[in-house]
N, C-alpha and C. Protein backbone atom coordinates (compact mmCIF):
# COMPACT_ATOMS: atom_id res chain seq x y z
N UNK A 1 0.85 -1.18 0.00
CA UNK A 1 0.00 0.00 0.00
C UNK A 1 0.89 1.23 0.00
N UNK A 2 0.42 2.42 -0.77
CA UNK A 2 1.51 3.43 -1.30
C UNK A 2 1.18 4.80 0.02
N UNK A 3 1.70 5.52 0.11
CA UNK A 3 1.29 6.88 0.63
C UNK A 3 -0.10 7.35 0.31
N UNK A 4 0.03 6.90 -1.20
CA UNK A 4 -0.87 8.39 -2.06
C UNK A 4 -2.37 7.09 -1.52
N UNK A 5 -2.01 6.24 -2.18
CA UNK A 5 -3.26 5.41 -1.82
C UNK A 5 -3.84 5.06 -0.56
N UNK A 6 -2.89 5.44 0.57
CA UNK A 6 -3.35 5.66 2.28
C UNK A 6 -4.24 6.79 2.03
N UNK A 7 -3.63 8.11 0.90
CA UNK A 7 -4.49 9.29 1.61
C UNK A 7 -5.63 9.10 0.24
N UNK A 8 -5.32 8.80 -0.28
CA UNK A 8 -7.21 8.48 -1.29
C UNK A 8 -7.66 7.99 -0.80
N UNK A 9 -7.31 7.12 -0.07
CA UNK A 9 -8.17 5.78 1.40
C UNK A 9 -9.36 6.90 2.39
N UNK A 10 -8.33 7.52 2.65
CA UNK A 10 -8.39 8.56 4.06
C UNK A 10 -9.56 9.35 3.33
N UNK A 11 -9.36 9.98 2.49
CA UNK A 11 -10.34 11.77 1.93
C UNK A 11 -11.69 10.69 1.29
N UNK A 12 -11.75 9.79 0.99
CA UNK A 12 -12.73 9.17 0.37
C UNK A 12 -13.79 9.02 1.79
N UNK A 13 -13.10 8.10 2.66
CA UNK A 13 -13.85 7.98 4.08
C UNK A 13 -13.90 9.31 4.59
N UNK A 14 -13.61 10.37 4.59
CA UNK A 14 -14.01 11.15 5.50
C UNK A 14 -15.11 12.12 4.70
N UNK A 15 -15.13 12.11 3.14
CA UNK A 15 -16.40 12.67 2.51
C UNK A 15 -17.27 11.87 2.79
N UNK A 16 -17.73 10.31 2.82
CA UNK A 16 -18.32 9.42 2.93
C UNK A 16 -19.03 9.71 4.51
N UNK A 17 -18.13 10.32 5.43
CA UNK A 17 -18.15 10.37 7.15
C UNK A 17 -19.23 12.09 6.86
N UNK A 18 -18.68 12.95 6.29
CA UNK A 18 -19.12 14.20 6.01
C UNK A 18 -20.74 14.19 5.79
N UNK A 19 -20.99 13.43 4.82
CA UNK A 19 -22.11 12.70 3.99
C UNK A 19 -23.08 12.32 5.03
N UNK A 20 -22.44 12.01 5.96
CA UNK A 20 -23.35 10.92 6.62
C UNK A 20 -24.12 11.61 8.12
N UNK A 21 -22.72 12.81 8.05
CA UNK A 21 -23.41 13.44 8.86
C UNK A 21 -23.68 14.71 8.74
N UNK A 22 -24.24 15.14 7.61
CA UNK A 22 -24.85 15.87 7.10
C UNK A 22 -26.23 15.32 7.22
N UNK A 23 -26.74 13.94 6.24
CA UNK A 23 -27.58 13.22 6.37
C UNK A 23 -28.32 13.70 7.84
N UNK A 24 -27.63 13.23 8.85
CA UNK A 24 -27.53 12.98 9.93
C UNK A 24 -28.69 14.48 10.73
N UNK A 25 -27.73 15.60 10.38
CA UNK A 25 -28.33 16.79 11.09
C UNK A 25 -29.26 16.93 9.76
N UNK A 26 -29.75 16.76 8.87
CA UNK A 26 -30.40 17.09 8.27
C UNK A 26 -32.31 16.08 8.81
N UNK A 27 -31.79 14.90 9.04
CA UNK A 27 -32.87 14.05 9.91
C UNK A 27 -33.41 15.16 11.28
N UNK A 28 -32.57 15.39 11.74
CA UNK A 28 -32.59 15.87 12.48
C UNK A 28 -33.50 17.33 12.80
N UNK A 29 -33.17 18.07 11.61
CA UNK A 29 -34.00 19.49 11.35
C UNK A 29 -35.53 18.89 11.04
N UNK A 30 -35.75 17.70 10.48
CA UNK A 30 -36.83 17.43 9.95
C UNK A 30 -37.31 17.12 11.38
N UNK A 31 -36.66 16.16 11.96
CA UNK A 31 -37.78 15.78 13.72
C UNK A 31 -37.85 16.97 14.70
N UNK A 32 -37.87 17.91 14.39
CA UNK A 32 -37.91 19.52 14.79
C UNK A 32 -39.30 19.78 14.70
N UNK A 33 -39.84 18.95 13.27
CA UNK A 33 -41.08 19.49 13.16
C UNK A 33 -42.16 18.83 14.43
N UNK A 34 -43.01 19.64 14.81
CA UNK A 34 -43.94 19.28 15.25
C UNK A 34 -45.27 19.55 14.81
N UNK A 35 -46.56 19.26 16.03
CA UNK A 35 -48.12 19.50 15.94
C UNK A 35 -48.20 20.77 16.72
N UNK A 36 -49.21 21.30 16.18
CA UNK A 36 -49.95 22.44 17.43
C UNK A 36 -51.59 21.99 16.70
N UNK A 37 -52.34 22.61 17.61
CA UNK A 37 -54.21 22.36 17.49
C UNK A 37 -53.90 23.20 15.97
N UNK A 38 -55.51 22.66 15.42
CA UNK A 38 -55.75 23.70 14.46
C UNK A 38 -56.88 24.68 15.22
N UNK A 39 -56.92 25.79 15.24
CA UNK A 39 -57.66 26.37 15.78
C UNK A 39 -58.79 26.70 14.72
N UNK A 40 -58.44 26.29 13.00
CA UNK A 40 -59.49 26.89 12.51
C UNK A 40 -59.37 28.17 11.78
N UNK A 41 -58.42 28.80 11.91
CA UNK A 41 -58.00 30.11 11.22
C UNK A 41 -58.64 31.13 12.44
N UNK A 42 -59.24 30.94 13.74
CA UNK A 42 -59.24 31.84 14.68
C UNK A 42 -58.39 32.79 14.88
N UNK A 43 -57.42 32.06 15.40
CA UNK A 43 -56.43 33.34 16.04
C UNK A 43 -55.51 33.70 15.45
N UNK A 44 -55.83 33.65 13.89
CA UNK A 44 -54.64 33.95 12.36
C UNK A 44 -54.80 35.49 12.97
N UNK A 45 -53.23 35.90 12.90
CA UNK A 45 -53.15 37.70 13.04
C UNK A 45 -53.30 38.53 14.26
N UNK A 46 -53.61 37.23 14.98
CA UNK A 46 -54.06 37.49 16.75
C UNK A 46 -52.90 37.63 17.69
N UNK A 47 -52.33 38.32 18.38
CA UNK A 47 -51.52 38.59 19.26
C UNK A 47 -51.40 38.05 20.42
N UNK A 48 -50.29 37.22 21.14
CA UNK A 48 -50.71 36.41 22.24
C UNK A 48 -50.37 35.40 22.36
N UNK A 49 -49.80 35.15 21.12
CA UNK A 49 -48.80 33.79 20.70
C UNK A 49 -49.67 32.45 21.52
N UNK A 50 -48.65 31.52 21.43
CA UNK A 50 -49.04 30.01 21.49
C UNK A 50 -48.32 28.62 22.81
N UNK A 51 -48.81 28.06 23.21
CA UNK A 51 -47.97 27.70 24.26
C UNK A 51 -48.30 26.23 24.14
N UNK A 52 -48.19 24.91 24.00
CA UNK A 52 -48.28 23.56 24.85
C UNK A 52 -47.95 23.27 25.97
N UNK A 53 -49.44 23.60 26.95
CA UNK A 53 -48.76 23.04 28.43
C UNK A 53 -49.55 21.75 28.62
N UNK A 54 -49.45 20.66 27.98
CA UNK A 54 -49.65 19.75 28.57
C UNK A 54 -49.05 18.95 29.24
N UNK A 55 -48.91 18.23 30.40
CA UNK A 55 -48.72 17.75 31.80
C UNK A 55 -48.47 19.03 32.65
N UNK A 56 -49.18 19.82 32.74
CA UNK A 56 -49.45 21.15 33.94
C UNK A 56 -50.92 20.57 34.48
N UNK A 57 -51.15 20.62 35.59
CA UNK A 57 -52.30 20.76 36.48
C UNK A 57 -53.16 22.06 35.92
N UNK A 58 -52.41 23.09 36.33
CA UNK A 58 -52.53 24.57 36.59
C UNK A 58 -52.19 25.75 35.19
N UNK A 59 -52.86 26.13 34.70
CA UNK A 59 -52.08 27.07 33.71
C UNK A 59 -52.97 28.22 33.46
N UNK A 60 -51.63 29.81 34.01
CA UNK A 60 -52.82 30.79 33.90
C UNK A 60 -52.30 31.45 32.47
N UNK A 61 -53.65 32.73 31.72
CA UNK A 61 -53.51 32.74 31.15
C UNK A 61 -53.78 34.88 31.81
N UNK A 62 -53.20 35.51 31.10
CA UNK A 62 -52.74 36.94 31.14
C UNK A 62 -54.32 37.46 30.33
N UNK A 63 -55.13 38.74 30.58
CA UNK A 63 -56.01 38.96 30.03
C UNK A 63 -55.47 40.57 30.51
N UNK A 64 -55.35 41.00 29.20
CA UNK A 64 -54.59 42.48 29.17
C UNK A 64 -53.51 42.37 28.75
N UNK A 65 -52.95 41.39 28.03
CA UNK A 65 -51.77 41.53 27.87
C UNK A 65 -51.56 42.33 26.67
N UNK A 66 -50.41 43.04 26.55
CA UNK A 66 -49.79 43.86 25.12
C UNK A 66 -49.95 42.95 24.29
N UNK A 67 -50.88 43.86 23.17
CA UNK A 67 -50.94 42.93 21.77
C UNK A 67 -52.10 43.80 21.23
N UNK A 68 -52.10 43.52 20.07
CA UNK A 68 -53.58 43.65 19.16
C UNK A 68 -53.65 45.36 18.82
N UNK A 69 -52.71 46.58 18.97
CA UNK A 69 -52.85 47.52 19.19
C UNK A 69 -53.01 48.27 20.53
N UNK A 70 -52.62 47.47 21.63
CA UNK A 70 -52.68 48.01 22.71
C UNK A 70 -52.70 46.81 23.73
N UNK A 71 -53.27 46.97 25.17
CA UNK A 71 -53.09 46.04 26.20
C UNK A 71 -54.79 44.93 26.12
N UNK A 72 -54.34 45.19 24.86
CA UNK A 72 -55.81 44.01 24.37
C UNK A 72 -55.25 42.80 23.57
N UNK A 73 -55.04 41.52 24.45
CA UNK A 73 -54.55 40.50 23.91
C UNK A 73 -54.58 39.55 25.04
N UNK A 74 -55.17 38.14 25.19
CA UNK A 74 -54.95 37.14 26.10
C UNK A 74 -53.63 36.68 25.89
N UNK A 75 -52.52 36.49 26.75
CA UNK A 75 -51.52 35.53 26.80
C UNK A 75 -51.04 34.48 27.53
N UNK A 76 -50.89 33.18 26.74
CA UNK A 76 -50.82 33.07 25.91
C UNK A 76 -52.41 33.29 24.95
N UNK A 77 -52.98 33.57 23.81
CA UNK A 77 -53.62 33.13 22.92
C UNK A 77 -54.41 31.98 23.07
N UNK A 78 -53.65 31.12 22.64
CA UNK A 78 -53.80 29.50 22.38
C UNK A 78 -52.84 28.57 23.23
N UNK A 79 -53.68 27.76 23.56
CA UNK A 79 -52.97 26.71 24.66
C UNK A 79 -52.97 25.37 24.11
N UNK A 80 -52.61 24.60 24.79
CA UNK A 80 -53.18 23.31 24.35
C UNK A 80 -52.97 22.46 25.88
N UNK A 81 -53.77 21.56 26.59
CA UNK A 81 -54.35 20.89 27.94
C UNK A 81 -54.59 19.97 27.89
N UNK A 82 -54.35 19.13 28.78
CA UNK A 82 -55.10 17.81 29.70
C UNK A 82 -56.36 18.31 30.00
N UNK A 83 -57.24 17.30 29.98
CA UNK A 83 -58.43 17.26 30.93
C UNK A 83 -57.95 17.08 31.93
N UNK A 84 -59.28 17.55 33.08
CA UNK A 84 -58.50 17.98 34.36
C UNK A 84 -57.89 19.17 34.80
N UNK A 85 -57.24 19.95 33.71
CA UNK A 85 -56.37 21.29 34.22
C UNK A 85 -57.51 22.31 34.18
N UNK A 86 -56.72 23.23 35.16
CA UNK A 86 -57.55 24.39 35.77
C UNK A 86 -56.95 25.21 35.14
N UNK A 87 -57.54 25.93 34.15
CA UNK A 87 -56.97 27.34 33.98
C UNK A 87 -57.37 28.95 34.44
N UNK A 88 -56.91 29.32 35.33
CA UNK A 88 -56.84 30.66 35.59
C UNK A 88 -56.93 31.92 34.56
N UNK A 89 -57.71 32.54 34.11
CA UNK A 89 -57.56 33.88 33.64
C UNK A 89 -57.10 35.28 34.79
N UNK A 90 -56.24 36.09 34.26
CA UNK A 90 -55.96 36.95 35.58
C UNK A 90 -55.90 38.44 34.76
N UNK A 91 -56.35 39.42 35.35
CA UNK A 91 -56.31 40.70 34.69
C UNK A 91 -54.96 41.43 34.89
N UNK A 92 -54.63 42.14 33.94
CA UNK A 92 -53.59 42.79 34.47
C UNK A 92 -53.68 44.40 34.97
N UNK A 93 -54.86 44.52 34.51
CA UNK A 93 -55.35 45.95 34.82
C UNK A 93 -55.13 47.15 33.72
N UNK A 94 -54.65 46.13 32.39
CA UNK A 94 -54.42 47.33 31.24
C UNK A 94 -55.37 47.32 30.09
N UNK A 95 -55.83 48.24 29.27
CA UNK A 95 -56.65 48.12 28.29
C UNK A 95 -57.95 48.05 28.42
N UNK A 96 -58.18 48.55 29.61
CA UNK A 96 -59.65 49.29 29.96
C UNK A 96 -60.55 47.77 30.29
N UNK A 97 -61.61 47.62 30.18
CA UNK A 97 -62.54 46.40 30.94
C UNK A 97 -62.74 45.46 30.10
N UNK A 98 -62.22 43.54 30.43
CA UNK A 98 -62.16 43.04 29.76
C UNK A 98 -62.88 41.84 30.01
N UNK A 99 -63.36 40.49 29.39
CA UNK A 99 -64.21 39.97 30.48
C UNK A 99 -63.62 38.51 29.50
N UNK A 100 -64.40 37.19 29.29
CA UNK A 100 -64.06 36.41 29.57
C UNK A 100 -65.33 35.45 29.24
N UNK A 101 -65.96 35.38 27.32
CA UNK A 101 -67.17 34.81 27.15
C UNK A 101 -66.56 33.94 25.86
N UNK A 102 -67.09 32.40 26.06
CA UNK A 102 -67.00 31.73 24.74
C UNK A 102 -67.42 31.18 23.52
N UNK A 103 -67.41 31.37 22.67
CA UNK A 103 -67.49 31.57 21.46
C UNK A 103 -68.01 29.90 20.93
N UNK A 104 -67.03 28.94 21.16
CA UNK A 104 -67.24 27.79 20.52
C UNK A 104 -67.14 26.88 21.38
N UNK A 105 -67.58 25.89 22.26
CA UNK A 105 -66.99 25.01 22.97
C UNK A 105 -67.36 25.00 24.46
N UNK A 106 -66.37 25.16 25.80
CA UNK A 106 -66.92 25.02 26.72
C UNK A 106 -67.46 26.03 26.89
N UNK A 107 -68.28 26.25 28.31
CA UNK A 107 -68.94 27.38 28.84
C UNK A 107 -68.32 28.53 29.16
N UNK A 108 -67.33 29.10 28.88
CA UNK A 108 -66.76 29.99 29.75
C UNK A 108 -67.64 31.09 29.61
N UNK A 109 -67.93 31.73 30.97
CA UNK A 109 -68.47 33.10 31.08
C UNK A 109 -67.85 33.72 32.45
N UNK A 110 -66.76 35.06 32.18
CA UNK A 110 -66.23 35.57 33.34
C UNK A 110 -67.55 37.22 34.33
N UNK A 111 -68.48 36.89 33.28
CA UNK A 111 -69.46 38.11 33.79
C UNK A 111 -69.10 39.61 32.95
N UNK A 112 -69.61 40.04 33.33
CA UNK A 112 -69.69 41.80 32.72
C UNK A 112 -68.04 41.93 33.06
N UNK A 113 -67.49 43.27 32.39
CA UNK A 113 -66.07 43.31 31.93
C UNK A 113 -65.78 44.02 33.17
N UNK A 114 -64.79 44.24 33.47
CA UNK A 114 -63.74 44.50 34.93
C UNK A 114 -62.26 45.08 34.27
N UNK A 115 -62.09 46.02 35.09
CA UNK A 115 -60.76 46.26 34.53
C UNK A 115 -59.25 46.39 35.80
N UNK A 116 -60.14 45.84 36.84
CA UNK A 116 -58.74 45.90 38.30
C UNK A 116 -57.98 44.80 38.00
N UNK A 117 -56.99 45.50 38.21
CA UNK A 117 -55.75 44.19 38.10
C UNK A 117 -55.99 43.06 39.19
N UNK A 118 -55.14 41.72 39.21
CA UNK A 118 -55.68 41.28 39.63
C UNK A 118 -56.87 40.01 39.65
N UNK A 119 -58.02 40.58 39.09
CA UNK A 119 -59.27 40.20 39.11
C UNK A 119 -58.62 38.57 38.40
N UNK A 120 -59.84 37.22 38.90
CA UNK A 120 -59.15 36.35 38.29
C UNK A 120 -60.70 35.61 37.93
N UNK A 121 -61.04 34.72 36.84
CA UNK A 121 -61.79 33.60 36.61
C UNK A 121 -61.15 32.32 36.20
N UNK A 122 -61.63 31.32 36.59
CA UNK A 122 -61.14 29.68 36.98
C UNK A 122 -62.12 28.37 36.21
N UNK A 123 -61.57 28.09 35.35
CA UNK A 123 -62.39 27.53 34.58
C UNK A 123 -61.62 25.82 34.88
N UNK A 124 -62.10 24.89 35.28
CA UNK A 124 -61.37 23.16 34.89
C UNK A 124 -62.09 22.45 33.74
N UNK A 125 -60.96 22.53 32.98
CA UNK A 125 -61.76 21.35 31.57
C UNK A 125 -61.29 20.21 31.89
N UNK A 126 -62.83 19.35 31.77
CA UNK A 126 -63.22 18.09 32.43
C UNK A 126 -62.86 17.80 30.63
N UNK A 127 -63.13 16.21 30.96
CA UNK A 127 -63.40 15.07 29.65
C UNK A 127 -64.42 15.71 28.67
N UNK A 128 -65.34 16.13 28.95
CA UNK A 128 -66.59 16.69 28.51
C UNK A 128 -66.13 17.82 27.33
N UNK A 129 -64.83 18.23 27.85
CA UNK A 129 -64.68 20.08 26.91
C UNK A 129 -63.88 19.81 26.01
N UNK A 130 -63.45 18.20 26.25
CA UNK A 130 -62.36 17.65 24.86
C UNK A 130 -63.16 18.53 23.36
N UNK A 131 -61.31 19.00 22.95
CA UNK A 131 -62.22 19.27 21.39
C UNK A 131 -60.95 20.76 21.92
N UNK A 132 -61.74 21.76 20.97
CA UNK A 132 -61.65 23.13 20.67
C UNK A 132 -62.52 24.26 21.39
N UNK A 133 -61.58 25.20 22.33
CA UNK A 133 -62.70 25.93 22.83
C UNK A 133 -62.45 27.21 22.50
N UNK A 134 -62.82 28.15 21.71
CA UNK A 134 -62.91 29.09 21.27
C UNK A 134 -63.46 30.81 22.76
N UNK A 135 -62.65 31.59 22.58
CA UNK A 135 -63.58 32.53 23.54
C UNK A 135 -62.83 33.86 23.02
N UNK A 136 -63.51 34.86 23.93
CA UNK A 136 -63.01 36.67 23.07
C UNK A 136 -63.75 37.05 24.74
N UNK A 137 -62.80 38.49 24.30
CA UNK A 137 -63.12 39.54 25.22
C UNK A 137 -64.37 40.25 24.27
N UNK A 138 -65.61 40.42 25.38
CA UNK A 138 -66.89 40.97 24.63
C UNK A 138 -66.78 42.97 24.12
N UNK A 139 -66.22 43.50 24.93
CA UNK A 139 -65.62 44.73 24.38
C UNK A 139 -64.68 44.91 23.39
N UNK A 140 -63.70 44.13 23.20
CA UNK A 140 -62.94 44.07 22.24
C UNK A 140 -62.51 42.93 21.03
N UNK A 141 -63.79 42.49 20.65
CA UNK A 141 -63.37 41.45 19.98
C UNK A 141 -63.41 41.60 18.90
N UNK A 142 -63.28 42.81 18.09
CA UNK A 142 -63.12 43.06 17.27
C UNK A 142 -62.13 43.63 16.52
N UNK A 143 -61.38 44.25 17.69
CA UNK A 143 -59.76 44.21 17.71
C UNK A 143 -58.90 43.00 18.07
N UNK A 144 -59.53 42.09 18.00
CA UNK A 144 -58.50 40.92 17.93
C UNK A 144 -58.31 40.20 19.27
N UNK A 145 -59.03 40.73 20.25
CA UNK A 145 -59.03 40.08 21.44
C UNK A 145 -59.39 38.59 21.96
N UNK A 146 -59.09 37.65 21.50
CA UNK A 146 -59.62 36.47 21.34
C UNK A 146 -58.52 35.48 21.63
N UNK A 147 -58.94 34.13 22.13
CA UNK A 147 -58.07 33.11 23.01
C UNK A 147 -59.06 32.01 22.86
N UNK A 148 -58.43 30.71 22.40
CA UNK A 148 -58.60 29.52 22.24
C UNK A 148 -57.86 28.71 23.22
N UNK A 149 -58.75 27.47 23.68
CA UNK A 149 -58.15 26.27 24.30
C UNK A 149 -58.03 24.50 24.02
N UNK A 150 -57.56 23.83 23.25
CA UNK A 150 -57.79 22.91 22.67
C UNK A 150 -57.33 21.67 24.08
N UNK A 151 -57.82 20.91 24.25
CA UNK A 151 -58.31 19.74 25.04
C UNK A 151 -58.25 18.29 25.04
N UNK A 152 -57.10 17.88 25.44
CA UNK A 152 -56.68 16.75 25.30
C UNK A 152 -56.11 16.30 23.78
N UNK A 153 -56.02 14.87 23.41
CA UNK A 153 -55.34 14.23 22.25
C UNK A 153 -56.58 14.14 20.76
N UNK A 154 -57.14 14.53 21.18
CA UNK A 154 -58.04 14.38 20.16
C UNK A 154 -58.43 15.10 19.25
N UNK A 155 -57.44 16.11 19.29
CA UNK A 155 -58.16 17.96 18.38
C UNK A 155 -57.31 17.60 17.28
N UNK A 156 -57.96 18.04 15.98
CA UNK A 156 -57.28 18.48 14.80
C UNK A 156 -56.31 19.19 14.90
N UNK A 157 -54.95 18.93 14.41
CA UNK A 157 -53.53 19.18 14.54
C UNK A 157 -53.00 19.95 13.50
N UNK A 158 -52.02 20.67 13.29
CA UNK A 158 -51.63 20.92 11.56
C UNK A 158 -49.90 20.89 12.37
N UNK A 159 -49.06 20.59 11.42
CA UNK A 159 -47.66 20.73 10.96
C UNK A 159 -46.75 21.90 11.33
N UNK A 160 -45.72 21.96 12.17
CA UNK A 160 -44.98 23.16 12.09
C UNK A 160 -43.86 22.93 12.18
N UNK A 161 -42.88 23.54 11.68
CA UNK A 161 -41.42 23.43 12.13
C UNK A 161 -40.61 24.35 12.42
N UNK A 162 -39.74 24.26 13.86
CA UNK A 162 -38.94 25.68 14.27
C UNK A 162 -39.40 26.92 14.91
N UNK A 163 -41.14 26.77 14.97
CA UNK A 163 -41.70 27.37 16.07
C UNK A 163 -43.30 27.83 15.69
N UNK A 164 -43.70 28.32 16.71
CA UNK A 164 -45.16 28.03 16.64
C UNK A 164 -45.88 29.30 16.39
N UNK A 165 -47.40 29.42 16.35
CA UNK A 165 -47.87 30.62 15.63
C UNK A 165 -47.99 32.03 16.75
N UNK A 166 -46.98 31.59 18.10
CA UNK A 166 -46.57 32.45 18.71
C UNK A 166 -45.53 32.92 19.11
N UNK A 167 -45.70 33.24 20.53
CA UNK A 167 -44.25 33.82 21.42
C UNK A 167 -43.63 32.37 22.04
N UNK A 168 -43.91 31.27 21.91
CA UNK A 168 -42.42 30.63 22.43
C UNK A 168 -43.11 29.27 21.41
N UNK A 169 -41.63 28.58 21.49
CA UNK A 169 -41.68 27.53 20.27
C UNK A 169 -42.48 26.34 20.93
N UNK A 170 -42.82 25.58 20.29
CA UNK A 170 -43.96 24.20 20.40
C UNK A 170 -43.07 23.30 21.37
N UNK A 171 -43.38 22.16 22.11
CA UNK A 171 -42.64 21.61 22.26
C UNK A 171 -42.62 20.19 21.72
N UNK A 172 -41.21 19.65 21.80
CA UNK A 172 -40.62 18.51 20.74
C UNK A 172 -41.48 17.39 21.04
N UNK A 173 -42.07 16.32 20.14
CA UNK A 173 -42.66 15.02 20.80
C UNK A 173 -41.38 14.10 20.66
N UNK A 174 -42.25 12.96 22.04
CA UNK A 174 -40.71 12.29 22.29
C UNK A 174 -40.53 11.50 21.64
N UNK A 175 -40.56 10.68 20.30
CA UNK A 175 -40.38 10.67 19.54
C UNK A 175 -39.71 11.09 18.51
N UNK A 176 -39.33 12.77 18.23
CA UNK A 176 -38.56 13.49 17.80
C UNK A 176 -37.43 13.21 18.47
N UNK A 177 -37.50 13.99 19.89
CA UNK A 177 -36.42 13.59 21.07
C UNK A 177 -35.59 12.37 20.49
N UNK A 178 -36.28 11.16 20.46
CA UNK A 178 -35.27 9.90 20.36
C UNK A 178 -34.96 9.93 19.20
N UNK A 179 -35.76 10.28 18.06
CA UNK A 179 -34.73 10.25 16.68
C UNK A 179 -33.51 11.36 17.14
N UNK A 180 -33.59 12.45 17.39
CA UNK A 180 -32.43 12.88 17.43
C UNK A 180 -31.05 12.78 18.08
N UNK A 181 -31.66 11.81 19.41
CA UNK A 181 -30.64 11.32 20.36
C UNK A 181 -30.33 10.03 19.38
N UNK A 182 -31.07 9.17 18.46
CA UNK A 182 -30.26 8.26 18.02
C UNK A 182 -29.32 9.06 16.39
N UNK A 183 -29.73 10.00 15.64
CA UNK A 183 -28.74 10.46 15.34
C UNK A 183 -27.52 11.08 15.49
N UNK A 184 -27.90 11.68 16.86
CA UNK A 184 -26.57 12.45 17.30
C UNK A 184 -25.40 11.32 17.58
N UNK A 185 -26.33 10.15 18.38
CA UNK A 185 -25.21 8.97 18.30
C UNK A 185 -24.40 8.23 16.86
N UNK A 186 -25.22 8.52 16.09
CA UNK A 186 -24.69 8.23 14.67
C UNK A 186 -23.61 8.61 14.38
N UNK A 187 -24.08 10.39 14.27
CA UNK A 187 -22.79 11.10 13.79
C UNK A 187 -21.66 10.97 14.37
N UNK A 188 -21.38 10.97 15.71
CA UNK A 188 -20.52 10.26 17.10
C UNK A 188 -19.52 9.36 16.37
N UNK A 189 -20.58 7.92 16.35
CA UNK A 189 -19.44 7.41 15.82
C UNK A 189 -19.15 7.21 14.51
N UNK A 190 -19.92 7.99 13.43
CA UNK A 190 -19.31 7.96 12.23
C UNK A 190 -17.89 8.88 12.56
N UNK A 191 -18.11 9.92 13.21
CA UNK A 191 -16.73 10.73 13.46
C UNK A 191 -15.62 10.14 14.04
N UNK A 192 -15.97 9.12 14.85
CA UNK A 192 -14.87 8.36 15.39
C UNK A 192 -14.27 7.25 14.45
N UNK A 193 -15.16 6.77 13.62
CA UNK A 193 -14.27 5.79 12.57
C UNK A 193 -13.56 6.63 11.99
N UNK A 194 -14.01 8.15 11.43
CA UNK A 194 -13.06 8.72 10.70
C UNK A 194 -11.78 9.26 11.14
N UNK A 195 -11.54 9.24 12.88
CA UNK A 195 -10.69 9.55 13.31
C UNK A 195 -9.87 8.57 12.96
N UNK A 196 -10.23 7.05 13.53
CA UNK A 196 -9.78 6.10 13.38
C UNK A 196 -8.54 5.82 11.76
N UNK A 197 -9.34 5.93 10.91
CA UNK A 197 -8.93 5.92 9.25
C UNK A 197 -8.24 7.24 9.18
N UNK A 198 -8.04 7.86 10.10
CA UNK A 198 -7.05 9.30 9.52
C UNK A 198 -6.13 8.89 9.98
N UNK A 199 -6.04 8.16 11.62
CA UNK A 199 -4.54 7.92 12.46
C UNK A 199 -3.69 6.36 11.35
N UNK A 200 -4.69 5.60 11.42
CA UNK A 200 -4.32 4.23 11.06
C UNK A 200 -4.40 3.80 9.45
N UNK A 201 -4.77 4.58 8.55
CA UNK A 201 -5.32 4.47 7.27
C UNK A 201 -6.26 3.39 7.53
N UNK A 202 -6.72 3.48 6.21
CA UNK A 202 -7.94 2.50 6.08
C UNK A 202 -7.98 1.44 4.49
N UNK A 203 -6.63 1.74 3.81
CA UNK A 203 -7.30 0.90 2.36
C UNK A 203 -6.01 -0.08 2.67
N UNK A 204 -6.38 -1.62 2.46
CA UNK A 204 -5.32 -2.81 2.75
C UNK A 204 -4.94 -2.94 1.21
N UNK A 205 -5.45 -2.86 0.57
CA UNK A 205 -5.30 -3.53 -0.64
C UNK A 205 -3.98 -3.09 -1.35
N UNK A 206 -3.05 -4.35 -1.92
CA UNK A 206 -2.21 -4.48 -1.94
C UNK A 206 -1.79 -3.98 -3.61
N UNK A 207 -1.00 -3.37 -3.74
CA UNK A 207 -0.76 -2.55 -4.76
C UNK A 207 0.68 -3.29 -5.78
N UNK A 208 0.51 -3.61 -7.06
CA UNK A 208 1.60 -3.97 -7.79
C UNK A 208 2.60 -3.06 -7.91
């Protein structure tokens, strides 16, 4: 075996190693993608972004928050829940009197509008509210004041990748998680054979 043919050995395996882990992070960007609810084209343009808290008991949601042209915006927006969880609405005391009535789905009704900070309504979605729950602030829902809650595993889903139709990104299913923990192990040791074939060469074959 010659020099030159150690290092054609060598640059062949390590494009081949390159290749692979490219491949590799490229799997990878793809299991990035996730689900969020479809809400339906509701809260298209709506301020208030998007959150998955499922396995929370408890999850409150901001009513006044900055958005929509002013301190008119629920945050988060859109959630997504277990049955069972309690969600809290809480005022913040901005954007004049806001209240807390729904549109599609469960019952929510927080009463005539209030504007003290503070102020809170407590809603628990049981088994019963599975699905899509649609709701708006009754003074302002025409500025965009509006908040959805989707309910357990069963809601119509759509596709996203790299982040969600709000303020913080979706989170990964575990599933994703393990494809990427078994590629990262890939690339690992594709990089280590190529260490291997750089120290020790790699082509035996015997040359006239």
């Amino acid at each position: 075996m010659t020099d030159g043919n150690v290092d054609m050995s060598r640059r062949a395996f390590l494009g081949a190693a390159a290749g692979g882990a490219a491949v590799a992070a490229t799997s990878g960007t793809a299991a990035a993608q996730t689900e969020e609810p479809d809400f339906g084209g509701y809260l298209d343009g709506v301020d208030g972004g998007y959150e998955d808290l499922r396995g929370q008991s408890e999850v409150t949601i901001e009513v006044g928050a900055e958005g929509n042209g002013g301190a008119l915006a629920f945050a988060p927006a859109g959630v997504w829940i277990d049955p069972g969880t309690t969600v809290t609405w809480e005022w913040t005391g901005e954007g004049g009197g806001h209240n807390v009535v729904a549109s599609e789905g469960a019952s929510l009704e927080s009463g005539a509008p209030v504007a003290e900070a503070g102020t809170t309504y407590e809603y628990t979605f049981e088994e019963g509210d599975a699905g899509i729950t649609k709701y708006h602030c009754a003074p302002h829902e025409a500025l965009g004041m509006l908040g959805a809650v989707a309910v357990g595993g069963d809601v119509p889903t759509v596709e996203v990748g790299g982040g969600g139709g709000g303020a913080s990104l979706p989170q990964v299913p575990d599933s994703a998680k393990a494809l990427g923990v078994a590629t990262t192990f890939a690339m690992i040791a594709t990089l280590g054979l190529a260490y291997f074939f750089m120290k020790y060469g790699g082509d035996y074959d015997i040359q006239e």
